[in-house]
PDB file of N, CA and C in Angstrom:
ATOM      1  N   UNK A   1      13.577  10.760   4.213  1.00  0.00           N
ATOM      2  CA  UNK A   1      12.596  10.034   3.420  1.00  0.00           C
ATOM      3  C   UNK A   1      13.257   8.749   2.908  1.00  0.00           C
ATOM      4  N   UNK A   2      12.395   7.472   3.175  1.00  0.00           N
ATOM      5  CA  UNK A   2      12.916   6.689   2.455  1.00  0.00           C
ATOM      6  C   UNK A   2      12.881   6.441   0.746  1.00  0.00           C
ATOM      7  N   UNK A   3      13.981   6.036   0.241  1.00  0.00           N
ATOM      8  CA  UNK A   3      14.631   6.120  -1.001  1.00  0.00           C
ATOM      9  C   UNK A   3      13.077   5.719  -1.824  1.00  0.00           C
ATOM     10  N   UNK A   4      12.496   4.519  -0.976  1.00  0.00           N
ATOM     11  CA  UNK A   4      11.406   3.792  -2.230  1.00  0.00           C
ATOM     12  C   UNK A   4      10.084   4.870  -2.030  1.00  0.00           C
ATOM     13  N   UNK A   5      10.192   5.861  -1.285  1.00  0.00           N
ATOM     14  CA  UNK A   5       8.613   6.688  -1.513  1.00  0.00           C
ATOM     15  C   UNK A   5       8.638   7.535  -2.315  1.00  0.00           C
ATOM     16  N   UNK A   6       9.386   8.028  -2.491  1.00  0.00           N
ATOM     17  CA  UNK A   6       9.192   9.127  -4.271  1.00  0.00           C
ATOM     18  C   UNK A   6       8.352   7.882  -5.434  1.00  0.00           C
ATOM     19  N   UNK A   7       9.041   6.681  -6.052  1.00  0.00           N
ATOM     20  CA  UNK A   7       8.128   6.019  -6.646  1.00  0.00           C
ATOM     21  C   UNK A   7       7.037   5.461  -6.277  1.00  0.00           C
ATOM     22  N   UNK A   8       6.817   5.225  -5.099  1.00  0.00           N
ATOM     23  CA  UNK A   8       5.610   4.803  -4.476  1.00  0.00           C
ATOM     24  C   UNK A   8       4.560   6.345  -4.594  1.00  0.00           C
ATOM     25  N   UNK A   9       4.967   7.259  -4.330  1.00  0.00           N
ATOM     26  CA  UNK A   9       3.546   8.103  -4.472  1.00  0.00           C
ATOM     27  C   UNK A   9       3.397   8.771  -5.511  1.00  0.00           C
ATOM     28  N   UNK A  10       4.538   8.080  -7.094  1.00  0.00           N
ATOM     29  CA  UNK A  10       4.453   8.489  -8.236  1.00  0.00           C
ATOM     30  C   UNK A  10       3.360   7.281  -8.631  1.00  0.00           C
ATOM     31  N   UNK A  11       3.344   6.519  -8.208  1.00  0.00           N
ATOM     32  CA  UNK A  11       2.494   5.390  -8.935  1.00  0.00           C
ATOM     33  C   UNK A  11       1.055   5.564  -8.299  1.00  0.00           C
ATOM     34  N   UNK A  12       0.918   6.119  -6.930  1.00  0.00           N
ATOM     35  CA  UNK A  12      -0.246   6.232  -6.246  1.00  0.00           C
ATOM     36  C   UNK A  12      -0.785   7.362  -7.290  1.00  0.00           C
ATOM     37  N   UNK A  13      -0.193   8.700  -7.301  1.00  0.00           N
ATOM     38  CA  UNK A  13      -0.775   9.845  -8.213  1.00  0.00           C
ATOM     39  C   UNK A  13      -0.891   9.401 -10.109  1.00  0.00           C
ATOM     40  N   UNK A  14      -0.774   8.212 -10.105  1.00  0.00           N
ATOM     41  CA  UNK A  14      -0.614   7.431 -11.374  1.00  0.00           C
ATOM     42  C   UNK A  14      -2.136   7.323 -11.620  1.00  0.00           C
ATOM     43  N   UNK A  15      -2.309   6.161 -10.538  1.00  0.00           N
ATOM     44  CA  UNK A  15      -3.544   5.150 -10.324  1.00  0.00           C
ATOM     45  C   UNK A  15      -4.550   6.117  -9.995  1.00  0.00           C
ATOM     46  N   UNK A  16      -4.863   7.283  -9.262  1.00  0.00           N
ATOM     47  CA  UNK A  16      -5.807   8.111  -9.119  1.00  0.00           C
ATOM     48  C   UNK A  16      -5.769   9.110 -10.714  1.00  0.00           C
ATOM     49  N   UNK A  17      -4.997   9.089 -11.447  1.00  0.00           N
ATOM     50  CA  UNK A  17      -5.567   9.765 -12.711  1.00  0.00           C
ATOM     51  C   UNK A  17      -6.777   9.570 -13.746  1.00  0.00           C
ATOM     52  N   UNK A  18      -7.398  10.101 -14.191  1.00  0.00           N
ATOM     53  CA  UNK A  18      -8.797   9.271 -15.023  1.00  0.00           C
ATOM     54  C   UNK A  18      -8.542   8.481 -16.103  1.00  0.00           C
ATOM     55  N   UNK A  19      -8.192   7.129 -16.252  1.00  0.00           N
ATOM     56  CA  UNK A  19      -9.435   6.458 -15.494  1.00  0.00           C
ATOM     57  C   UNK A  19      -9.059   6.061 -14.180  1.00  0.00           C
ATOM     58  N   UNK A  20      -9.419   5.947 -12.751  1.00  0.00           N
ATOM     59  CA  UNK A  20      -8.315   5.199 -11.807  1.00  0.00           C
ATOM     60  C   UNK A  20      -8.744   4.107 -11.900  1.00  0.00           C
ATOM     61  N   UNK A  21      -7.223   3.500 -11.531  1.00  0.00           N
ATOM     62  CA  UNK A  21      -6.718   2.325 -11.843  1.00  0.00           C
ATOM     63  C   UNK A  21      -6.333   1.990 -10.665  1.00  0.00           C
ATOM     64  N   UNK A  22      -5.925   0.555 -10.329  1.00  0.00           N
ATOM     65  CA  UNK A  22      -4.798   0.146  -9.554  1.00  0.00           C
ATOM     66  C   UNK A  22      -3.754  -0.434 -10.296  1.00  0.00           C
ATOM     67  N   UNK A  23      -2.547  -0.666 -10.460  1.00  0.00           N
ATOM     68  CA  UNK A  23      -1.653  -0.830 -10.548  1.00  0.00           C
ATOM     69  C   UNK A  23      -0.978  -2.310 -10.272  1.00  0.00           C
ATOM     70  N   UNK A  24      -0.240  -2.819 -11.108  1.00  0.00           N
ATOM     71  CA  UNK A  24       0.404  -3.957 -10.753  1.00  0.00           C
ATOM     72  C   UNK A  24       1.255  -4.060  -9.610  1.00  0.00           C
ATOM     73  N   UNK A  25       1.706  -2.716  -9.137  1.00  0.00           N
ATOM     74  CA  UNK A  25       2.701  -2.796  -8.103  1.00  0.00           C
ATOM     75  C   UNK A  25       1.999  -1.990  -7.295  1.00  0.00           C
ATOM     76  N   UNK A  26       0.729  -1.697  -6.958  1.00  0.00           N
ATOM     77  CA  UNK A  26       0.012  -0.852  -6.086  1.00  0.00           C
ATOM     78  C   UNK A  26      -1.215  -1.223  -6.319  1.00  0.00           C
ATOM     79  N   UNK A  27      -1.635  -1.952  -4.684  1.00  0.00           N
ATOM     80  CA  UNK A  27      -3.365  -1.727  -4.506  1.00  0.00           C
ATOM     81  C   UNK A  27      -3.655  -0.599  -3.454  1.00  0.00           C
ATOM     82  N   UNK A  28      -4.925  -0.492  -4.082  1.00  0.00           N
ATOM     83  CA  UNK A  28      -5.382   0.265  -2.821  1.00  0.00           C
ATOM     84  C   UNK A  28      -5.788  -0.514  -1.742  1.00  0.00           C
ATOM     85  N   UNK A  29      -6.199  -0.023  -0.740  1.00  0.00           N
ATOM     86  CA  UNK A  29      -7.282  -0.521   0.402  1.00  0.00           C
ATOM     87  C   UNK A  29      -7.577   1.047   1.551  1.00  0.00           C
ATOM     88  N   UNK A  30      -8.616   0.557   1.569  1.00  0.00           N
ATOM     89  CA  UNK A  30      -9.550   1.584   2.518  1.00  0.00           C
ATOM     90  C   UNK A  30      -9.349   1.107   3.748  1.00  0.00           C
ATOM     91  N   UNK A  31      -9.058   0.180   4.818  1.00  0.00           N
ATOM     92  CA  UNK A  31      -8.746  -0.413   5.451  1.00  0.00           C
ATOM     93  C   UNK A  31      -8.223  -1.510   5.833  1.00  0.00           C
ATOM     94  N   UNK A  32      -7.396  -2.095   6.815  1.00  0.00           N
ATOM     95  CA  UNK A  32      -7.343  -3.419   6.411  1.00  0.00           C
ATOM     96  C   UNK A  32      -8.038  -4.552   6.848  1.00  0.00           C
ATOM     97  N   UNK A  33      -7.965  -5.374   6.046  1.00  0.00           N
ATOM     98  CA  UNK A  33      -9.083  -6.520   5.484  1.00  0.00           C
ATOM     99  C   UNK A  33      -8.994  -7.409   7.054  1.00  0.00           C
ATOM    100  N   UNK A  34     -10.024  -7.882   7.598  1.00  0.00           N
ATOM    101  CA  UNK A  34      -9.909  -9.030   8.354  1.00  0.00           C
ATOM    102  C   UNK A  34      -9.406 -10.041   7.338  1.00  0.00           C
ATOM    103  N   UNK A  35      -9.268 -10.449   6.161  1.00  0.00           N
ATOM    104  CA  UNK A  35      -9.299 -11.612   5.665  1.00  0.00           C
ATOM    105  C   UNK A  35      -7.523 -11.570   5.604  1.00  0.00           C
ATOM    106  N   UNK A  36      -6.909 -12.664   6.815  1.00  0.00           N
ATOM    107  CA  UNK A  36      -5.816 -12.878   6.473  1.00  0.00           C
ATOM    108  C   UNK A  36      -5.066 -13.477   5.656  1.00  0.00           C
ATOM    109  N   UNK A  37      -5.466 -14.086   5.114  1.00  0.00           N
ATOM    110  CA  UNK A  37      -5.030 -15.086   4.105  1.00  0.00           C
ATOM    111  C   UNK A  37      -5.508 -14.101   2.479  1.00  0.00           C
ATOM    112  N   UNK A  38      -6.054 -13.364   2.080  1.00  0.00           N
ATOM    113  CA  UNK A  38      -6.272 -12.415   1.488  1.00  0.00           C
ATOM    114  C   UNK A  38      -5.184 -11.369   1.289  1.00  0.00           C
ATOM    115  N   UNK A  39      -5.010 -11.066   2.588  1.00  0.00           N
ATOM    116  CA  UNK A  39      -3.713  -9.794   2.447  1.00  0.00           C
ATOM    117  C   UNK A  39      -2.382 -10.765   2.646  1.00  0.00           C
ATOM    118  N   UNK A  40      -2.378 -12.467   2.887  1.00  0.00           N
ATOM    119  CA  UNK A  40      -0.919 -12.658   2.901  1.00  0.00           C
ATOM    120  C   UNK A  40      -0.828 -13.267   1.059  1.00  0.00           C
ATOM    121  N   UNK A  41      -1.928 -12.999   0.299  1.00  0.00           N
ATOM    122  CA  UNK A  41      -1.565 -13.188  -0.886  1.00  0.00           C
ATOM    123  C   UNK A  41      -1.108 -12.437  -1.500  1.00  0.00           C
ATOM    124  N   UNK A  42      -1.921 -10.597  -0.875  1.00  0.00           N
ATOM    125  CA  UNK A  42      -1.368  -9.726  -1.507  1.00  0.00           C
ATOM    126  C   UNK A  42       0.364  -9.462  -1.195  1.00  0.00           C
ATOM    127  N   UNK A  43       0.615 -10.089   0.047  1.00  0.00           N
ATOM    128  CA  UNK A  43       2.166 -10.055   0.148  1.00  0.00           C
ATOM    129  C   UNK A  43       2.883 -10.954  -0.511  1.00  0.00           C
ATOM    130  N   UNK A  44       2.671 -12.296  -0.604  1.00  0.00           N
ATOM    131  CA  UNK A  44       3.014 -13.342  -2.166  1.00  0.00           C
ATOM    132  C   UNK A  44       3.534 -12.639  -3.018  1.00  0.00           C
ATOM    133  N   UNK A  45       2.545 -12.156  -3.705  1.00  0.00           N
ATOM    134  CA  UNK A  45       2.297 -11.747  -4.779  1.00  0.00           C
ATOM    135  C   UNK A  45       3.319 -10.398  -4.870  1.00  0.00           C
ATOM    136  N   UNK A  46       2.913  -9.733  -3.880  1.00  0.00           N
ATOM    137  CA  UNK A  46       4.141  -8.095  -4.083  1.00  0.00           C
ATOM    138  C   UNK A  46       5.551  -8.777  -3.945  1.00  0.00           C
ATOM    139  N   UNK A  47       5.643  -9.650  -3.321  1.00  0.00           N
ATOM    140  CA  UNK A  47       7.303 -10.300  -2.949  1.00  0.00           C
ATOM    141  C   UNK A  47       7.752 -11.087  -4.463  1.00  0.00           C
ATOM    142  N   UNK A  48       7.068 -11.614  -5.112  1.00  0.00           N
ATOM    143  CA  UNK A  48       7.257 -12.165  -6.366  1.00  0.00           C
ATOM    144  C   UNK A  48       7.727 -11.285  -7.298  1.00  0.00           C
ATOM    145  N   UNK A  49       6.960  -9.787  -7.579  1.00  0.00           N
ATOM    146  CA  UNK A  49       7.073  -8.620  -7.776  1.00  0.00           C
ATOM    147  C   UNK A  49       8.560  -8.365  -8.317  1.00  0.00           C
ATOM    148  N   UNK A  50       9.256  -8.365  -9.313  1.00  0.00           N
ATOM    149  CA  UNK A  50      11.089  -8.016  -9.233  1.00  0.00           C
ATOM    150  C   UNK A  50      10.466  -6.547  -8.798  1.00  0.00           C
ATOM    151  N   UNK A  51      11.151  -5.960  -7.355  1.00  0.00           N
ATOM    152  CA  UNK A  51      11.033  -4.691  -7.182  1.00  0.00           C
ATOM    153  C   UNK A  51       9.774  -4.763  -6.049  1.00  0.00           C
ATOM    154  N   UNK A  52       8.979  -5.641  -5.836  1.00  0.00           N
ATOM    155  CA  UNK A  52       8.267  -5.281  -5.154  1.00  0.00           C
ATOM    156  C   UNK A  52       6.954  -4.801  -4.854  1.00  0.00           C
ATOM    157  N   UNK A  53       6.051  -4.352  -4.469  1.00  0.00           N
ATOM    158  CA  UNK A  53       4.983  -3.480  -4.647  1.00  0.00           C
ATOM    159  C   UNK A  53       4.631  -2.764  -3.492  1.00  0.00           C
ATOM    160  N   UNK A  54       3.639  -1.991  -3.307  1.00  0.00           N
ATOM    161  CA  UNK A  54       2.556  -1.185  -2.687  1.00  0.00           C
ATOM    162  C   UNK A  54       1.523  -1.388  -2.481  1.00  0.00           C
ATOM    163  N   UNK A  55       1.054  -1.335  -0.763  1.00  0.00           N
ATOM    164  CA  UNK A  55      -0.013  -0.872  -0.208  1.00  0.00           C
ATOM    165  C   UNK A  55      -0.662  -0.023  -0.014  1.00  0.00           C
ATOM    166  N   UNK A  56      -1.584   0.758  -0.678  1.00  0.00           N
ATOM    167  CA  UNK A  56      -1.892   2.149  -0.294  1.00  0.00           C
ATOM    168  C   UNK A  56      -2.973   2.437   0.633  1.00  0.00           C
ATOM    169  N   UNK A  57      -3.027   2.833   1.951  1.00  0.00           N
ATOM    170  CA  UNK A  57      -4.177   2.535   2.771  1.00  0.00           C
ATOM    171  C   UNK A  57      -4.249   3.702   2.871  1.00  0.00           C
ATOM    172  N   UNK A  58      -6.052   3.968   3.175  1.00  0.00           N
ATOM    173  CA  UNK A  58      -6.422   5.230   3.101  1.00  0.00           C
ATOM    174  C   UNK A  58      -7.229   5.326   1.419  1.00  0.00           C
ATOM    175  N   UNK A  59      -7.502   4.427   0.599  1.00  0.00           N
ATOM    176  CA  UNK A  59      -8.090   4.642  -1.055  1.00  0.00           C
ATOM    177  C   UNK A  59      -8.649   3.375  -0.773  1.00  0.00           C
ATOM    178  N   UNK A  60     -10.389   4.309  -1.186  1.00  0.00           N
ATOM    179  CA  UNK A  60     -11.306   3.275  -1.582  1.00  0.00           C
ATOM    180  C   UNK A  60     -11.582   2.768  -2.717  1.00  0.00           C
ATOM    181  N   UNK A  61     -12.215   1.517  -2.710  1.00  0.00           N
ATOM    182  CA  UNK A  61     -11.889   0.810  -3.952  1.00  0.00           C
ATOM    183  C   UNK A  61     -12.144   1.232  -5.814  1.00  0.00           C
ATOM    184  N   UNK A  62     -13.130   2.496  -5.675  1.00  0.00           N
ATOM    185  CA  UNK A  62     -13.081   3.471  -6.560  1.00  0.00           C
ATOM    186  C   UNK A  62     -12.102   4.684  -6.442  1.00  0.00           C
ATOM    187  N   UNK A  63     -10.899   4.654  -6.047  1.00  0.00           N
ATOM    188  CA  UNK A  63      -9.943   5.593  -5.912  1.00  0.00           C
ATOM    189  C   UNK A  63      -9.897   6.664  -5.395  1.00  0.00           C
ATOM    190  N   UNK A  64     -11.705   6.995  -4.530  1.00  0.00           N
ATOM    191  CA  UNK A  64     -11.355   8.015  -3.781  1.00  0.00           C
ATOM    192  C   UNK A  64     -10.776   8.160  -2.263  1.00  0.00           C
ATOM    193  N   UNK A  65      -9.589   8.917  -2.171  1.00  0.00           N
ATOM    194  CA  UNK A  65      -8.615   9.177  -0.968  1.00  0.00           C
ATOM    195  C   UNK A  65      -9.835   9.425   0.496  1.00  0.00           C
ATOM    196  N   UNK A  66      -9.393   8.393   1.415  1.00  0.00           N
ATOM    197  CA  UNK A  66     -10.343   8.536   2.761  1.00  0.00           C
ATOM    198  C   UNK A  66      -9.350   8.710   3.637  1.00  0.00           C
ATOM    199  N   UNK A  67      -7.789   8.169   3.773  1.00  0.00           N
ATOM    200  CA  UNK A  67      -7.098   8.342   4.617  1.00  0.00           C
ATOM    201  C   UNK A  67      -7.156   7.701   5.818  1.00  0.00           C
ATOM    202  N   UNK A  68      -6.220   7.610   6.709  1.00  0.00           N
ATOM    203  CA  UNK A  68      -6.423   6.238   7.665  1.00  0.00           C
ATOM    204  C   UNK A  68      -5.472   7.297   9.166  1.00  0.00           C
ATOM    205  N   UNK A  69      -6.103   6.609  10.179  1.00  0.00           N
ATOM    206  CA  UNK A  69      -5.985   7.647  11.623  1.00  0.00           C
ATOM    207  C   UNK A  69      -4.944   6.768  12.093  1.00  0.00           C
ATOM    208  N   UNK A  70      -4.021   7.789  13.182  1.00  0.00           N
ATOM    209  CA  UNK A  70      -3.288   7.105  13.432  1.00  0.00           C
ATOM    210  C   UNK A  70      -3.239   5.631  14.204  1.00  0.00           C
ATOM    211  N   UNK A  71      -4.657   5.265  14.958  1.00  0.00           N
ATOM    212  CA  UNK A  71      -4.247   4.022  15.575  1.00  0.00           C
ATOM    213  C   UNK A  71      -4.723   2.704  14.492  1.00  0.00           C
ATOM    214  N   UNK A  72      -5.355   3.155  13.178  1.00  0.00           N
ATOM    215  CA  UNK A  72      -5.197   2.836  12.302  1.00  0.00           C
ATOM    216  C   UNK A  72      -3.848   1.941  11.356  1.00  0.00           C
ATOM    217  N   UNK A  73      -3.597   2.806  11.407  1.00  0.00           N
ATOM    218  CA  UNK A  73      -1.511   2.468  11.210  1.00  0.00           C
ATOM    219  C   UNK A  73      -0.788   1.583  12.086  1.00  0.00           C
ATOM    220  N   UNK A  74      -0.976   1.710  12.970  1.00  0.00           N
ATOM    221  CA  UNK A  74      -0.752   0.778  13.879  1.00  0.00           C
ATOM    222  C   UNK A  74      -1.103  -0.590  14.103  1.00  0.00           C
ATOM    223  N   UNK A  75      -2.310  -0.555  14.058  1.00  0.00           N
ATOM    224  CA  UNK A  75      -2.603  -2.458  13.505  1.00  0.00           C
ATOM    225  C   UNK A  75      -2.171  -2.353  12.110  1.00  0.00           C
ATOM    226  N   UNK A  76      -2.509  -1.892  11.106  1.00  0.00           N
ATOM    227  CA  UNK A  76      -1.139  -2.284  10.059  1.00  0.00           C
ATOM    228  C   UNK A  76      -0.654  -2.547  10.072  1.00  0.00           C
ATOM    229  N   UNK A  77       0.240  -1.857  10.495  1.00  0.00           N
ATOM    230  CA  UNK A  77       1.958  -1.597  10.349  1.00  0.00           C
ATOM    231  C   UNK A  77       1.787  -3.335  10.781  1.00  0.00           C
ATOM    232  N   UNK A  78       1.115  -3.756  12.673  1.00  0.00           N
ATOM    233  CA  UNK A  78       1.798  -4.741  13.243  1.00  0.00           C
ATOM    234  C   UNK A  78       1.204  -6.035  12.546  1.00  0.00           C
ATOM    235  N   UNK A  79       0.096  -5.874  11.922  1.00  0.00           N
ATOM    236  CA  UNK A  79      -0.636  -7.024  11.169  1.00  0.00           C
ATOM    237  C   UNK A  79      -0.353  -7.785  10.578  1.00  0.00           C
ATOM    238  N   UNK A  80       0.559  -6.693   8.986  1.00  0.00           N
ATOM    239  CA  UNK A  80       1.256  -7.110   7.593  1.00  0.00           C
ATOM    240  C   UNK A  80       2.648  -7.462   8.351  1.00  0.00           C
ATOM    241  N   UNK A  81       3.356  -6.982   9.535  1.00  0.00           N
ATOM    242  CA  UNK A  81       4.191  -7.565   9.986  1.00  0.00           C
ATOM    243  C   UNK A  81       4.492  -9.074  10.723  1.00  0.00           C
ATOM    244  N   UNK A  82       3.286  -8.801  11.561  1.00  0.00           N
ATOM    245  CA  UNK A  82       2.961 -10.519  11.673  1.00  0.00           C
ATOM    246  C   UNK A  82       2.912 -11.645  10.478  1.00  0.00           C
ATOM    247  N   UNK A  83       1.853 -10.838   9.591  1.00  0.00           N
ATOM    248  CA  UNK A  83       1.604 -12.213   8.451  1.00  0.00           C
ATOM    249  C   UNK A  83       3.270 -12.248   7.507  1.00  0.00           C
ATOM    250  N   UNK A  84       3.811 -11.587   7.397  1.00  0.00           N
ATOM    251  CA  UNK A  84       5.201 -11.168   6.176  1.00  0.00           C
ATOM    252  C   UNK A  84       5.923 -12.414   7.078  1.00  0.00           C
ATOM    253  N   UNK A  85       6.229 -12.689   8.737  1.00  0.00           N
ATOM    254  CA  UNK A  85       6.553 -13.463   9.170  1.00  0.00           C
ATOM    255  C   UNK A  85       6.170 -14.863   9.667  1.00  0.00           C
ATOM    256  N   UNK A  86       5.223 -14.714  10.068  1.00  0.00           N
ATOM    257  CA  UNK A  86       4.427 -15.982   9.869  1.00  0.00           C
ATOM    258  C   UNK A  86       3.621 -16.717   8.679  1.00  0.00           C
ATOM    259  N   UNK A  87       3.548 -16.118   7.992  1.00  0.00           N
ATOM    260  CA  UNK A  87       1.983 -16.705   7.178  1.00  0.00           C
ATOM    261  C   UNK A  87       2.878 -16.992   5.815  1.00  0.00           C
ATOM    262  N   UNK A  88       4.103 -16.760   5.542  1.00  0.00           N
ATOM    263  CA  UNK A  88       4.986 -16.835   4.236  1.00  0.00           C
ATOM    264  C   UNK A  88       5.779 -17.731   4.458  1.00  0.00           C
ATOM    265  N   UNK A  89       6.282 -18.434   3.286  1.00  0.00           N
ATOM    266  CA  UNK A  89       7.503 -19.220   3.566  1.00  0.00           C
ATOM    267  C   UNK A  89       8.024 -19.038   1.805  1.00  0.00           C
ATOM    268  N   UNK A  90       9.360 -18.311   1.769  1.00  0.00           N
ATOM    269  CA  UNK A  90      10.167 -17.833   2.913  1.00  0.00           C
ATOM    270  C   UNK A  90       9.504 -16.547   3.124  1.00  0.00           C
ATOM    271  N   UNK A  91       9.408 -16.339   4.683  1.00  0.00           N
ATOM    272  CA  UNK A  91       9.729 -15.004   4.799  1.00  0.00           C
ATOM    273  C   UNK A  91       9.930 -13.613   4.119  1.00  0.00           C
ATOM    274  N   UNK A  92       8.885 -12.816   3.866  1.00  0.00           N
ATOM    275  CA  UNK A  92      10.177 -11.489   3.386  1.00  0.00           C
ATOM    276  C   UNK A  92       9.929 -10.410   4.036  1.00  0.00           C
ATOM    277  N   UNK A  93      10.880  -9.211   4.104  1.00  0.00           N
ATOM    278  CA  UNK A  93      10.684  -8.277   4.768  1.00  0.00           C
ATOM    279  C   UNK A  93      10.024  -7.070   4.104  1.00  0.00           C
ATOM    280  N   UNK A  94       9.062  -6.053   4.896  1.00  0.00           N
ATOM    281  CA  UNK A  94       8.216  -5.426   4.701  1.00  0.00           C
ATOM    282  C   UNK A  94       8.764  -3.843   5.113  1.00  0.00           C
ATOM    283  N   UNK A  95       8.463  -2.801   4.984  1.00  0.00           N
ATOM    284  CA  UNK A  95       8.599  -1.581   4.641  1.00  0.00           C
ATOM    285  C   UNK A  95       7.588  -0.826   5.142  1.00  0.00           C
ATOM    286  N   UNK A  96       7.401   0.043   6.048  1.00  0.00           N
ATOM    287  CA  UNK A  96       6.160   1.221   5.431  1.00  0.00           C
ATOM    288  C   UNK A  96       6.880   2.460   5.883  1.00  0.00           C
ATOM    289  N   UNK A  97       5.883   3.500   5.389  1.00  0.00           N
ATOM    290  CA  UNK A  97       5.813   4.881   5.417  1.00  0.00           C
ATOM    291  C   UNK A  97       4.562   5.567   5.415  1.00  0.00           C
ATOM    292  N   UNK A  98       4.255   6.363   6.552  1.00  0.00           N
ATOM    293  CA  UNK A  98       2.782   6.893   6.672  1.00  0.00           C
ATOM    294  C   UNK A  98       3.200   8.460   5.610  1.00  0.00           C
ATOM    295  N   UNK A  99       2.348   9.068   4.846  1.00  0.00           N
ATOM    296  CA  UNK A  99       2.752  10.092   3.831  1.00  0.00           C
ATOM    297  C   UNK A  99       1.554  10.850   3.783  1.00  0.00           C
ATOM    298  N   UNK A 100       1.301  11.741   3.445  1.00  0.00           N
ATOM    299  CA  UNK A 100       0.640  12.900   3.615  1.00  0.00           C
ATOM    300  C   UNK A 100       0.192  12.619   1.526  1.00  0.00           C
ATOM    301  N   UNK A 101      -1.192  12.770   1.643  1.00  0.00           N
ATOM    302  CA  UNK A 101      -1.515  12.748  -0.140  1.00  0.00           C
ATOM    303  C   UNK A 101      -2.123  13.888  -0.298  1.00  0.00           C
ATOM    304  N   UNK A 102      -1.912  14.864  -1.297  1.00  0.00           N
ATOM    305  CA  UNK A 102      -3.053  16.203  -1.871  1.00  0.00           C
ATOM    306  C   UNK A 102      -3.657  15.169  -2.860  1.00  0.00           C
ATOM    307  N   UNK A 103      -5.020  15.248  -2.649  1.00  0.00           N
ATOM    308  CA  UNK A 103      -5.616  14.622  -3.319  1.00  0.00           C
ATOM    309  C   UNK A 103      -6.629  15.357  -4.363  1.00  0.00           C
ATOM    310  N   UNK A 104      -6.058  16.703  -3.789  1.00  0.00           N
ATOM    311  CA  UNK A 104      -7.021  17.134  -4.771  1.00  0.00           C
ATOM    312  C   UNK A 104      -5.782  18.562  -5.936  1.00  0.00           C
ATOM    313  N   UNK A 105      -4.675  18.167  -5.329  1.00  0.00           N
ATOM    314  CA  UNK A 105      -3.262  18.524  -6.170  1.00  0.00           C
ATOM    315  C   UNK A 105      -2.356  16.939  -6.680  1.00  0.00           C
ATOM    316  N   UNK A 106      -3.159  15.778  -7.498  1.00  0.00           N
ATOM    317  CA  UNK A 106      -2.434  14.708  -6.648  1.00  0.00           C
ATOM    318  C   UNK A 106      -0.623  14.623  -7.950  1.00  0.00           C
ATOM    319  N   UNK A 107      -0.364  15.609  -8.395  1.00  0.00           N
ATOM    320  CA  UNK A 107       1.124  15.675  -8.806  1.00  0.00           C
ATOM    321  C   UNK A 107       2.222  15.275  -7.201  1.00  0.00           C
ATOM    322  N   UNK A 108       2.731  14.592  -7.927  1.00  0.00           N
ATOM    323  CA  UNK A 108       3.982  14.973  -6.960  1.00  0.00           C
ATOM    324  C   UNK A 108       5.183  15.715  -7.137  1.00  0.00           C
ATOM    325  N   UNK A 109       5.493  16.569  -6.258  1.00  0.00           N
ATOM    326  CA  UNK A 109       6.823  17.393  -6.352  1.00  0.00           C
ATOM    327  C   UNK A 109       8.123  16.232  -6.783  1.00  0.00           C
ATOM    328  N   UNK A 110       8.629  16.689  -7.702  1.00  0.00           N
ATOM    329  CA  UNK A 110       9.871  15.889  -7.986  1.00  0.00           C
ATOM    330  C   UNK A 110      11.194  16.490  -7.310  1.00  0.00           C
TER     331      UNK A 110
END
């Protein structure tokens, strides 16, 4: 497991508590956005971040968990990778992890 997903799905089981929220270092999205220039702000903006932030795909914009298929992930993954390199100046590098959510246990094991 990488080191940064224990806090990443402490803040996801954060933001789904009542009231849900999103988070300064975590949005949701239910899919991703055609609007490129949209999601290369949301990368701006997480890179500005001291520490960074989170994408959570698979949560609709009222916080309920829909989850995302695998060829799903895949334009992701290569999308936010394209724009992190092209669409920024400077540059920064990007991260993911596909994770399994109980959404209806949403604690996380520590």
């Amino acid at each position: 497991m990488k080191i940064w997903v224990p806090k990443a799905m402490e803040l996801l089981a954060a933001s789904l508590e009542e009231p849900r929220h999103e988070l300064n270092e975590l949005d949701w999205k239910s899919l991703l956005s055609p609007d490129k220039k949209r999601l290369s702000e949301h990368l701006c903006a997480f890179g500005n971040l001291p520490g960074g932030g989170y994408l959570a795909f698979g949560v609709n914009d009222n916080g309920s968990v829909c989850g995302v298929g695998n060829a799903e992930v895949q334009t992701i993954v290569l999308q936010l990778g394209n724009l992190s390199r092209s669409a920024l100046e400077p540059q920064i590098a990007i991260d993911y992890s596909v994770e399994d959510f109980d959404c209806a246990n949403s604690r996380v094991p520590g």
